[in-house]
N, C-alpha and C. Protein backbone atom coordinates (compact mmCIF):
# COMPACT_ATOMS: atom_id res chain seq x y z
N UNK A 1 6.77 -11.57 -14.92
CA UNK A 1 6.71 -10.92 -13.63
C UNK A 1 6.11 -9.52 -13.82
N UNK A 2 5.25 -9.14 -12.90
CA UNK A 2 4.29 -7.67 -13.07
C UNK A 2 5.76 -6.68 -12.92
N UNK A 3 5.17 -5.72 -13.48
CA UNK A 3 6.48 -4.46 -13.91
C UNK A 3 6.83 -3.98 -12.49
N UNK A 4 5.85 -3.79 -11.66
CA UNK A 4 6.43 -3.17 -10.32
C UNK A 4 7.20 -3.64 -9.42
N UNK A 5 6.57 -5.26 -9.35
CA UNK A 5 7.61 -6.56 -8.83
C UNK A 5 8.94 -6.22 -9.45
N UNK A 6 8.95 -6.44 -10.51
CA UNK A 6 10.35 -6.97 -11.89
C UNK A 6 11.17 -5.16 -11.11
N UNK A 7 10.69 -4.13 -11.19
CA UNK A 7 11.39 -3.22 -11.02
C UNK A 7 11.70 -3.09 -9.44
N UNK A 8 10.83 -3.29 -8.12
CA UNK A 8 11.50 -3.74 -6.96
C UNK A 8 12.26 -4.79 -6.59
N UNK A 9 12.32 -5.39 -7.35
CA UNK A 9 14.00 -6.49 -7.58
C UNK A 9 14.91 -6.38 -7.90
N UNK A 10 15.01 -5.50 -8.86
CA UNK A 10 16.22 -4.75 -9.39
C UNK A 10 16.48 -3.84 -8.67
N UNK A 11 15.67 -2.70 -7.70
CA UNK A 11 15.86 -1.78 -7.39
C UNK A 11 16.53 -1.95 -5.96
N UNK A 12 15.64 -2.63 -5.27
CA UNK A 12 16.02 -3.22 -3.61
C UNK A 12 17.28 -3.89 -3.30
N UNK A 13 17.85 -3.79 -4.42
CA UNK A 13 19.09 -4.77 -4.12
C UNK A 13 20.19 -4.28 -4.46
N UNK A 14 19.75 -2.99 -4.81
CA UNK A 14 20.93 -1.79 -4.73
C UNK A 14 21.64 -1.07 -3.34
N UNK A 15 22.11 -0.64 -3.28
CA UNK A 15 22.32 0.52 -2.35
C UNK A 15 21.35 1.23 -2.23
N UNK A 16 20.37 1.97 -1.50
CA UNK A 16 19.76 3.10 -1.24
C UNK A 16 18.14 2.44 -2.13
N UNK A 17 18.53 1.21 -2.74
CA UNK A 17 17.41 1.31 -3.56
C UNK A 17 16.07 1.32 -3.41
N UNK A 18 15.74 0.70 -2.36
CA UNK A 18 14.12 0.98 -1.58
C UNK A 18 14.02 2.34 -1.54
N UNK A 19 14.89 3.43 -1.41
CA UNK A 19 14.49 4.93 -1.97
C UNK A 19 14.59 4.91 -3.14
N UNK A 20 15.13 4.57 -4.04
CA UNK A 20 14.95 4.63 -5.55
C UNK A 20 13.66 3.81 -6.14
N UNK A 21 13.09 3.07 -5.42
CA UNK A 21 11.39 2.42 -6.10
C UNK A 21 10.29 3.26 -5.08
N UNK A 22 11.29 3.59 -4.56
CA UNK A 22 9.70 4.55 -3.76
C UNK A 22 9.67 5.72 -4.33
N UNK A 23 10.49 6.80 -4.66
CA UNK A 23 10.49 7.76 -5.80
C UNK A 23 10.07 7.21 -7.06
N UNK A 24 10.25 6.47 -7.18
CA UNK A 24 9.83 6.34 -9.12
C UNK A 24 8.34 5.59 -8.93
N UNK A 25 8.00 5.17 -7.64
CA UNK A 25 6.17 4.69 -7.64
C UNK A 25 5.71 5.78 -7.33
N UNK A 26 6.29 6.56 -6.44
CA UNK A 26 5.40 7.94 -6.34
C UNK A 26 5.70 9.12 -7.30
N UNK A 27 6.46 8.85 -8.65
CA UNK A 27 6.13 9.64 -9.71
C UNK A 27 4.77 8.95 -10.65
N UNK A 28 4.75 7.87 -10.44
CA UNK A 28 4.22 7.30 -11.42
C UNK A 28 2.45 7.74 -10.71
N UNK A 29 2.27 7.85 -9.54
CA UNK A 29 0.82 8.28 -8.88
C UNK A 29 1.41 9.44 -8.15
N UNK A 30 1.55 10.67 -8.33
CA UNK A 30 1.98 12.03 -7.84
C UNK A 30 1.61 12.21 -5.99
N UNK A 31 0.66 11.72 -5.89
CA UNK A 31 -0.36 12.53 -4.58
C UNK A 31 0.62 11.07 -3.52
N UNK A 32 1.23 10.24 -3.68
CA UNK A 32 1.57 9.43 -3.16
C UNK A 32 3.03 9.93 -2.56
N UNK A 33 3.65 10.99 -3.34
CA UNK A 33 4.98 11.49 -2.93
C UNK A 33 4.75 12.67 -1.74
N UNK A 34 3.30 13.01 -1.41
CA UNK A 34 3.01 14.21 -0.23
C UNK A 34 3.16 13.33 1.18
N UNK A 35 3.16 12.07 1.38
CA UNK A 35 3.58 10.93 2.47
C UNK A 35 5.15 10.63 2.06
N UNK A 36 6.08 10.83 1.06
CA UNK A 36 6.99 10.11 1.18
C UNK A 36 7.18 8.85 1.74
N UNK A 37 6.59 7.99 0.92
CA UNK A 37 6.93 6.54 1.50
C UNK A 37 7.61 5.88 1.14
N UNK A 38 7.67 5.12 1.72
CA UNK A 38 9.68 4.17 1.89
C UNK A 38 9.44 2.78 1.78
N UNK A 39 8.97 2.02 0.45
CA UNK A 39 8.69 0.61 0.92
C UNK A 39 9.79 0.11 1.08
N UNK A 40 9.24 -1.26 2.04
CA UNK A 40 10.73 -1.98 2.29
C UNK A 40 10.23 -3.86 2.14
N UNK A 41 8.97 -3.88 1.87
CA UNK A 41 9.06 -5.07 1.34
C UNK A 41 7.35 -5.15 0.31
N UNK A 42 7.66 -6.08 -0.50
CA UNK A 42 6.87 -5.91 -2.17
C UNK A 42 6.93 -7.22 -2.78
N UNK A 43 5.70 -8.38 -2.35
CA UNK A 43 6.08 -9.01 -2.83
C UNK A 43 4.46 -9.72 -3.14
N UNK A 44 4.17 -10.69 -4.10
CA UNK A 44 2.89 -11.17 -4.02
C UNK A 44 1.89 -11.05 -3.08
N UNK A 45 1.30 -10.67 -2.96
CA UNK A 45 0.10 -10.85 -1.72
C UNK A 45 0.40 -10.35 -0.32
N UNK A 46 1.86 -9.37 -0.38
CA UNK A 46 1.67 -8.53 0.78
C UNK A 46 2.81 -7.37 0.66
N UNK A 47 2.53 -6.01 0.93
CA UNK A 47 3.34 -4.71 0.63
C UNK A 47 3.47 -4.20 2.25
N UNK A 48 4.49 -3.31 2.20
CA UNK A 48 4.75 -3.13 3.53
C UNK A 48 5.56 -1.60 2.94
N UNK A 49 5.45 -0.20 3.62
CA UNK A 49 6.22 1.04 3.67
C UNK A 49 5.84 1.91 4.95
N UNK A 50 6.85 2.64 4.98
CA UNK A 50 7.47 3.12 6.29
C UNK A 50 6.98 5.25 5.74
N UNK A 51 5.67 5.31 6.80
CA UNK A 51 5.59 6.63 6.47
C UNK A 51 6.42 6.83 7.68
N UNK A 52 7.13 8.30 7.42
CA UNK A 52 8.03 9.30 8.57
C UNK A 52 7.58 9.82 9.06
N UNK A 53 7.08 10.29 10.48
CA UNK A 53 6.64 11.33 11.24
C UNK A 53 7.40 12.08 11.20
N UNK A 54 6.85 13.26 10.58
CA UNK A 54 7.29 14.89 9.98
C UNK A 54 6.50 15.68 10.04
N UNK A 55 6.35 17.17 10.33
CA UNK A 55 5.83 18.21 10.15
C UNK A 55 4.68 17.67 9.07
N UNK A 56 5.64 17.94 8.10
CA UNK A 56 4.68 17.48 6.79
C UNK A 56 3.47 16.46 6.97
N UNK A 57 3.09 15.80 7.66
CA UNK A 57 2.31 14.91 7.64
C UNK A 57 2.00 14.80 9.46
N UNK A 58 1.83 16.13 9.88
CA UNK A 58 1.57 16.25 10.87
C UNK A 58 -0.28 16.28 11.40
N UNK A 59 -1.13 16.69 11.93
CA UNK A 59 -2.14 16.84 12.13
C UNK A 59 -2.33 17.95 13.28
N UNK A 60 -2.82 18.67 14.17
CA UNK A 60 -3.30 19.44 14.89
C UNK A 60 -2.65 19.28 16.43
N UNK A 61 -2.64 17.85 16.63
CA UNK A 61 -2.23 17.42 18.02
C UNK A 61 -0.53 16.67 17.59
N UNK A 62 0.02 17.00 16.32
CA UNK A 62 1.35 16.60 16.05
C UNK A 62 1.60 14.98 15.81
N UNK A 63 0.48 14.52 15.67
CA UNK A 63 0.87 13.17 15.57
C UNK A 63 0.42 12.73 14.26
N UNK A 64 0.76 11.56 12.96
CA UNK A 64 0.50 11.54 11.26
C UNK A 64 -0.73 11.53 11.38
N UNK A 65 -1.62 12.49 10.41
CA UNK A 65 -2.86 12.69 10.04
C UNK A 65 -3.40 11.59 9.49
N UNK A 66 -4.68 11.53 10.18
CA UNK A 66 -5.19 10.60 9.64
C UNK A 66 -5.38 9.90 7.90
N UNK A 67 -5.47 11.45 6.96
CA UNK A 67 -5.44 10.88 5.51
C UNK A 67 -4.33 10.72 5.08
N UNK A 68 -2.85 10.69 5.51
CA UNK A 68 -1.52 10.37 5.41
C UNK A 68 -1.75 8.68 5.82
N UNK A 69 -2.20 8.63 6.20
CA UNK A 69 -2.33 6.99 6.75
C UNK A 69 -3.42 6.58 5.86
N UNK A 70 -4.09 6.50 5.69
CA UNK A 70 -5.33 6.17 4.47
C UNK A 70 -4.36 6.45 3.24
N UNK A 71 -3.44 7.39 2.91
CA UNK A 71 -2.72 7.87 0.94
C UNK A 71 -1.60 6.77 1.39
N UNK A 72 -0.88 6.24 3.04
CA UNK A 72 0.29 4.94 2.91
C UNK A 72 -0.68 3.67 2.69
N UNK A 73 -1.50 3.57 3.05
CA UNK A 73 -2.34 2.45 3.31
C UNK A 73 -2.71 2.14 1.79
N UNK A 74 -3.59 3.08 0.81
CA UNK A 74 -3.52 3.01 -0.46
C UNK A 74 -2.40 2.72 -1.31
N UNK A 75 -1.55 3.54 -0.75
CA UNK A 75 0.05 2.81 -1.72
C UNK A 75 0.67 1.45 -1.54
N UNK A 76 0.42 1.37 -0.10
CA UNK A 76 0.68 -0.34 0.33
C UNK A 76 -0.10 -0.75 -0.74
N UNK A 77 -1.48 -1.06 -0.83
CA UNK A 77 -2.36 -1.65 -1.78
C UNK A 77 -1.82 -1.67 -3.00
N UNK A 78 -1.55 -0.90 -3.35
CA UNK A 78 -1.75 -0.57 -5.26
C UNK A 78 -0.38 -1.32 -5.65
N UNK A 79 0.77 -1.13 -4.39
CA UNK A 79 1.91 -1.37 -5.04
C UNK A 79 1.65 -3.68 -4.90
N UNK A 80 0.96 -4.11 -3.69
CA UNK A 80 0.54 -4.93 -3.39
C UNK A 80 -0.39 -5.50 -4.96
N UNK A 81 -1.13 -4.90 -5.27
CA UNK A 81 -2.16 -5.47 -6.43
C UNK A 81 -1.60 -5.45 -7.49
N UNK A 82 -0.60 -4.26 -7.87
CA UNK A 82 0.43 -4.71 -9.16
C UNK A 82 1.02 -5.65 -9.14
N UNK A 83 1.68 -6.33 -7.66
CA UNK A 83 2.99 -7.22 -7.96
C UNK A 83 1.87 -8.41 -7.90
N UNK A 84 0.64 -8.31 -7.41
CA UNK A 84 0.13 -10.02 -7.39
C UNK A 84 -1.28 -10.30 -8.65
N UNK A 85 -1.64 -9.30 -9.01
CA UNK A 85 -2.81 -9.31 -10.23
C UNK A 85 -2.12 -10.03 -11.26
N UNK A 86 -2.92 -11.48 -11.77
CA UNK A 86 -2.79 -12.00 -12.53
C UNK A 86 -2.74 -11.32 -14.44
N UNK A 87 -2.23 -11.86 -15.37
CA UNK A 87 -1.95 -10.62 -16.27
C UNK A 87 -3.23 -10.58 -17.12
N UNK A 88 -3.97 -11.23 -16.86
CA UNK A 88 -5.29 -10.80 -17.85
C UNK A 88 -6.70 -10.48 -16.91
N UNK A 89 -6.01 -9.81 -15.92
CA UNK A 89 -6.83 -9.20 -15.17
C UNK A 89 -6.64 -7.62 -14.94
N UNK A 90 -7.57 -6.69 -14.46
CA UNK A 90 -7.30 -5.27 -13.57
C UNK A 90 -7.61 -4.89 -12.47
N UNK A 91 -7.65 -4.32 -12.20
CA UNK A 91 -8.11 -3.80 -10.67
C UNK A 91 -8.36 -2.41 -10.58
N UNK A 92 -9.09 -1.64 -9.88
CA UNK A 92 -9.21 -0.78 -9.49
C UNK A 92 -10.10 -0.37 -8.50
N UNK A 93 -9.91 0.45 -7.76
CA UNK A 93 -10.21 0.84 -5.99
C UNK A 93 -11.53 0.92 -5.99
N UNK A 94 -12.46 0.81 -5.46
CA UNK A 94 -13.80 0.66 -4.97
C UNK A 94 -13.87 1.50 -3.71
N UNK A 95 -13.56 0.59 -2.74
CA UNK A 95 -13.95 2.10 -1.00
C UNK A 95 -12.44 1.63 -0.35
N UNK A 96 -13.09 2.13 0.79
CA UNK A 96 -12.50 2.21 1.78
C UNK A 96 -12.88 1.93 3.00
N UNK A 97 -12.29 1.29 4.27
CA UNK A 97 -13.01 1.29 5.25
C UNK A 97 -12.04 1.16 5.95
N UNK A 98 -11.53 2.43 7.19
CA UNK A 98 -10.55 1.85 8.29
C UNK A 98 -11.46 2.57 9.52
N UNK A 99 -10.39 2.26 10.63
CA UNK A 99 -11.03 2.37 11.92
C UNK A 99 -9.32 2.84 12.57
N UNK A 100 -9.90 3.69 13.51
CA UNK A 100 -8.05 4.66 13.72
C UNK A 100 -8.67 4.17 15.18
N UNK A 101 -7.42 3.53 15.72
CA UNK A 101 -7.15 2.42 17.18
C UNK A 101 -6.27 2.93 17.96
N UNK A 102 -5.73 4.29 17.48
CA UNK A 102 -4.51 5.00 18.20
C UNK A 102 -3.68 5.50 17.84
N UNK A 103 -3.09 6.84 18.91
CA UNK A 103 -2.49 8.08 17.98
C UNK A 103 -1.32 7.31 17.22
N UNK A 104 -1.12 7.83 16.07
CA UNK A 104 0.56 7.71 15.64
C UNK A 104 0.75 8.45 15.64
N UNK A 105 1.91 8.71 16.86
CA UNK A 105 3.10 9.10 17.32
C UNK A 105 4.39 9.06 17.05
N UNK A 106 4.21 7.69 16.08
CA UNK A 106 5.84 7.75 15.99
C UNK A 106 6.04 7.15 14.35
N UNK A 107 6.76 7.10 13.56
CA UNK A 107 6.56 6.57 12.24
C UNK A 107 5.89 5.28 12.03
N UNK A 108 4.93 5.29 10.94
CA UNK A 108 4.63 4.42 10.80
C UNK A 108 4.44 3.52 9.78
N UNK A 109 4.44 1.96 9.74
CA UNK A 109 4.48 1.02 8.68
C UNK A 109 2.93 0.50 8.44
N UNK A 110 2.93 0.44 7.22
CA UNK A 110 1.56 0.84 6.63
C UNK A 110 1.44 -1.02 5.92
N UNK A 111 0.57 -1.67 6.49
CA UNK A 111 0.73 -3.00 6.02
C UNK A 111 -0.41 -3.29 4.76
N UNK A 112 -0.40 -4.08 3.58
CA UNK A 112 -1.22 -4.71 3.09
C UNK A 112 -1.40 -6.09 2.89
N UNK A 113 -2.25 -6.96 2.99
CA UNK A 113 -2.28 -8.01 2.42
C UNK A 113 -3.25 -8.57 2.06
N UNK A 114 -3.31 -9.59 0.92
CA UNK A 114 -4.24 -10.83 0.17
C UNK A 114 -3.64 -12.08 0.62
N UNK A 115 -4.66 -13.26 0.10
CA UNK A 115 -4.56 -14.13 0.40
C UNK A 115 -4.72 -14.89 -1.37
N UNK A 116 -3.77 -15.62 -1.81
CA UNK A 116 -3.27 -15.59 -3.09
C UNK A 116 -4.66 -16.50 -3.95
N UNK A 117 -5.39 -17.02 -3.33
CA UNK A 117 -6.53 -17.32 -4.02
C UNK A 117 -7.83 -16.14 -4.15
N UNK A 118 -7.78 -15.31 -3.62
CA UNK A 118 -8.33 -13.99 -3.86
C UNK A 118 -8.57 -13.45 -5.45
N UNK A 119 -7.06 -14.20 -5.51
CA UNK A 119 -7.00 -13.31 -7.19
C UNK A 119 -7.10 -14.39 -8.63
N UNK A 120 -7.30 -15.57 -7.77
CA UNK A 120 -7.93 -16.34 -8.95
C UNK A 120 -9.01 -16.97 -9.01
N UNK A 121 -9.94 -15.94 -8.30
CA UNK A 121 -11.86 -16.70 -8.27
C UNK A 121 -12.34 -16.83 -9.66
N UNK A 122 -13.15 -16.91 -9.76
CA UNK A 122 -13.90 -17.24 -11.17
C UNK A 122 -13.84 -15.50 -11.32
N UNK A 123 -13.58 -15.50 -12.18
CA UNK A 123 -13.60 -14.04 -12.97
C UNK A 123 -15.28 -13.07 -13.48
N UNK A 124 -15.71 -14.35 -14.22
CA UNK A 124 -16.75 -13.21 -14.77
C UNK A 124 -17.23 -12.40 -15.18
N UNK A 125 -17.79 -11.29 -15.03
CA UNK A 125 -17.39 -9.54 -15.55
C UNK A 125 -16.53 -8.86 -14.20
N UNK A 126 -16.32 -9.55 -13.08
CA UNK A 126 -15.44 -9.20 -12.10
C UNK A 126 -15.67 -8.81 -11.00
N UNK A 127 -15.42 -9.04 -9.68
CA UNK A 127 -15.62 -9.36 -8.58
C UNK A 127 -15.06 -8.25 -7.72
N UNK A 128 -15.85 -8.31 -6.29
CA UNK A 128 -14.63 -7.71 -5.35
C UNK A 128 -13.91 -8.50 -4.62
N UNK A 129 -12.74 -7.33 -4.37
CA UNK A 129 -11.41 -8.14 -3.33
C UNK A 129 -11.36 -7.30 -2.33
N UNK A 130 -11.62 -7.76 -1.34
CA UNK A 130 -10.94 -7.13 0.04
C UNK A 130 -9.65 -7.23 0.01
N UNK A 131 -8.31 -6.20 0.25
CA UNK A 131 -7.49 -6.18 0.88
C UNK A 131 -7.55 -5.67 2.17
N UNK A 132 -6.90 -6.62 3.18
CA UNK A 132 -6.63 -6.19 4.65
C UNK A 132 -5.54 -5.27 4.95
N UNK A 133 -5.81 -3.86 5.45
CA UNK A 133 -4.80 -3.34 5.59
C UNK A 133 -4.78 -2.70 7.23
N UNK A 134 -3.67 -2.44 7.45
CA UNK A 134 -3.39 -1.56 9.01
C UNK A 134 -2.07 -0.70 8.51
N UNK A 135 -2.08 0.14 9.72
CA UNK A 135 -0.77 0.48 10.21
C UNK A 135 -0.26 0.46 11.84
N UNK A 136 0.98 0.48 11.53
CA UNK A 136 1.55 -0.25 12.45
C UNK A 136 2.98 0.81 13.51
N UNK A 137 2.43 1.39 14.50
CA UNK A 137 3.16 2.25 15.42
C UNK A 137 4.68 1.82 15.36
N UNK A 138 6.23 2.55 16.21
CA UNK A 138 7.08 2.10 15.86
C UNK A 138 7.12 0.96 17.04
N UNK A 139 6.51 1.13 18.32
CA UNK A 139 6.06 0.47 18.98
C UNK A 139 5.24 -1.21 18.80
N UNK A 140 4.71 -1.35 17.78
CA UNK A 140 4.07 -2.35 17.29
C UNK A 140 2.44 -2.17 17.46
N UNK A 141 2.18 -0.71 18.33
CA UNK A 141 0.81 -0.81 18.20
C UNK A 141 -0.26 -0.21 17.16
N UNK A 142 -1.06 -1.67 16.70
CA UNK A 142 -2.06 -0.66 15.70
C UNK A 142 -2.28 0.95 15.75
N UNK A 143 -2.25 1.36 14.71
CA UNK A 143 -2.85 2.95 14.80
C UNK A 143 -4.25 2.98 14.04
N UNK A 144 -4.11 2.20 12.55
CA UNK A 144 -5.14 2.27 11.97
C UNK A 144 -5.21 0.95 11.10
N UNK A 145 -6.61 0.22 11.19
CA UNK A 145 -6.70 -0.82 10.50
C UNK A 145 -8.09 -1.13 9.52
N UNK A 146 -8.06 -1.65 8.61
CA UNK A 146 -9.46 -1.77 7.97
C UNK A 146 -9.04 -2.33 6.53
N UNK A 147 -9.99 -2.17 5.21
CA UNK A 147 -9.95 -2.86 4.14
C UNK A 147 -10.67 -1.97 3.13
N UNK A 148 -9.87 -2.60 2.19
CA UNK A 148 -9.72 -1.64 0.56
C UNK A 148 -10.70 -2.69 -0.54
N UNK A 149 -11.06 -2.27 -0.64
CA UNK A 149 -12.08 -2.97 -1.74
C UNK A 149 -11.45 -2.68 -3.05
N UNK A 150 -11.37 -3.70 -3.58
CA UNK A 150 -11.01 -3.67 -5.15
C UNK A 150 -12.22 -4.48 -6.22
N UNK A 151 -12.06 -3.91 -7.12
CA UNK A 151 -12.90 -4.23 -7.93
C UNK A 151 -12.26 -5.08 -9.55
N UNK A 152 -12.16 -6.25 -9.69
CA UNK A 152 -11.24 -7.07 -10.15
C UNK A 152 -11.76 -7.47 -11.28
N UNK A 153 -11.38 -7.12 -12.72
CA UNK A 153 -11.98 -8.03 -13.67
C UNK A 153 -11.16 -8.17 -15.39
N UNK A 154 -12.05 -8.47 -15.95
CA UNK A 154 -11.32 -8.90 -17.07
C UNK A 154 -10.43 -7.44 -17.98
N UNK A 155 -9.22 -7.71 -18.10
CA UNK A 155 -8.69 -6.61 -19.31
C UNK A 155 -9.16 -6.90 -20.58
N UNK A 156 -9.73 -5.46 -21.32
CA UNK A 156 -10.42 -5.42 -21.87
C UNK A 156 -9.07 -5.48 -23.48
């Protein structure tokens, strides 16, 4: 089982523990702890965390800045591509592409997902992967949606 999976299993099933794997993923990538994010589900081929509407991650008109939503949207991903990357493979980020559909106003859940044959195409020297990502108002309405390009190939 990938280390991030194996450690949100142990962790989530604690008391408080979805704050205890969201602190120790955002030590492990620093710039990820300026969103404080809160995952609450981590599992093959789809990540899910809860940014807070706070000061801190405010923007001009008071509602989460747009690159607070792009740094949850990235952590959805990464924590998403650890728990489902096959083990003699890597990954790493390529672009970006979202499209912002409406203010967030109110906290928001930052979605990722694959589709589990994604990650076992023919390999090669290595491919891209779209992950689909959004976020998601407390309301249910999109705020921001688009896709993460990964760049997938053999460990060397």
């Amino acid at each position: 089982m990938p280390a991030v999976l194996d450690l949100w299993k142990k962790t989530s099933a604690l008391p408080l523990g979805d704050r205890i794997f969201s602190l120790a993923f955002s030590q492990k990538a620093p710039y990820f702890a300026t969103i404080r994010p809160r995952f609450t589900v981590i599992e093959p081929n789809r990540a899910e965390l809860v940014i807070t509407k706070r000061r801190r991650v405010h923007n001009h008109i008071k509602t989460v800045h747009a690159i607070a939503l792009c740094n949850g949207l990235e952590a959805a991903m990464g924590a998403l591509a650890e728990s489902t990357i096959p083990r003699d493979r890597r990954w790493i980020p390529k672009g970006m592409e979202v499209a912002y559909t409406a203010k967030a106003d109110s906290d928001v859940t930052c979605i990722a997902e694959t589709d589990p044959a994604q990650w076992t195409a023919d390999l090669g020297d290595g491919y891209d992967l779209p992950v689909r990502v959004r976020g998601v108002r407390a309301d249910g309405t999109v705020v921001v949606e688009g896709e993460i390009r990964l760049w997938v190939s053999p460990k060397r």
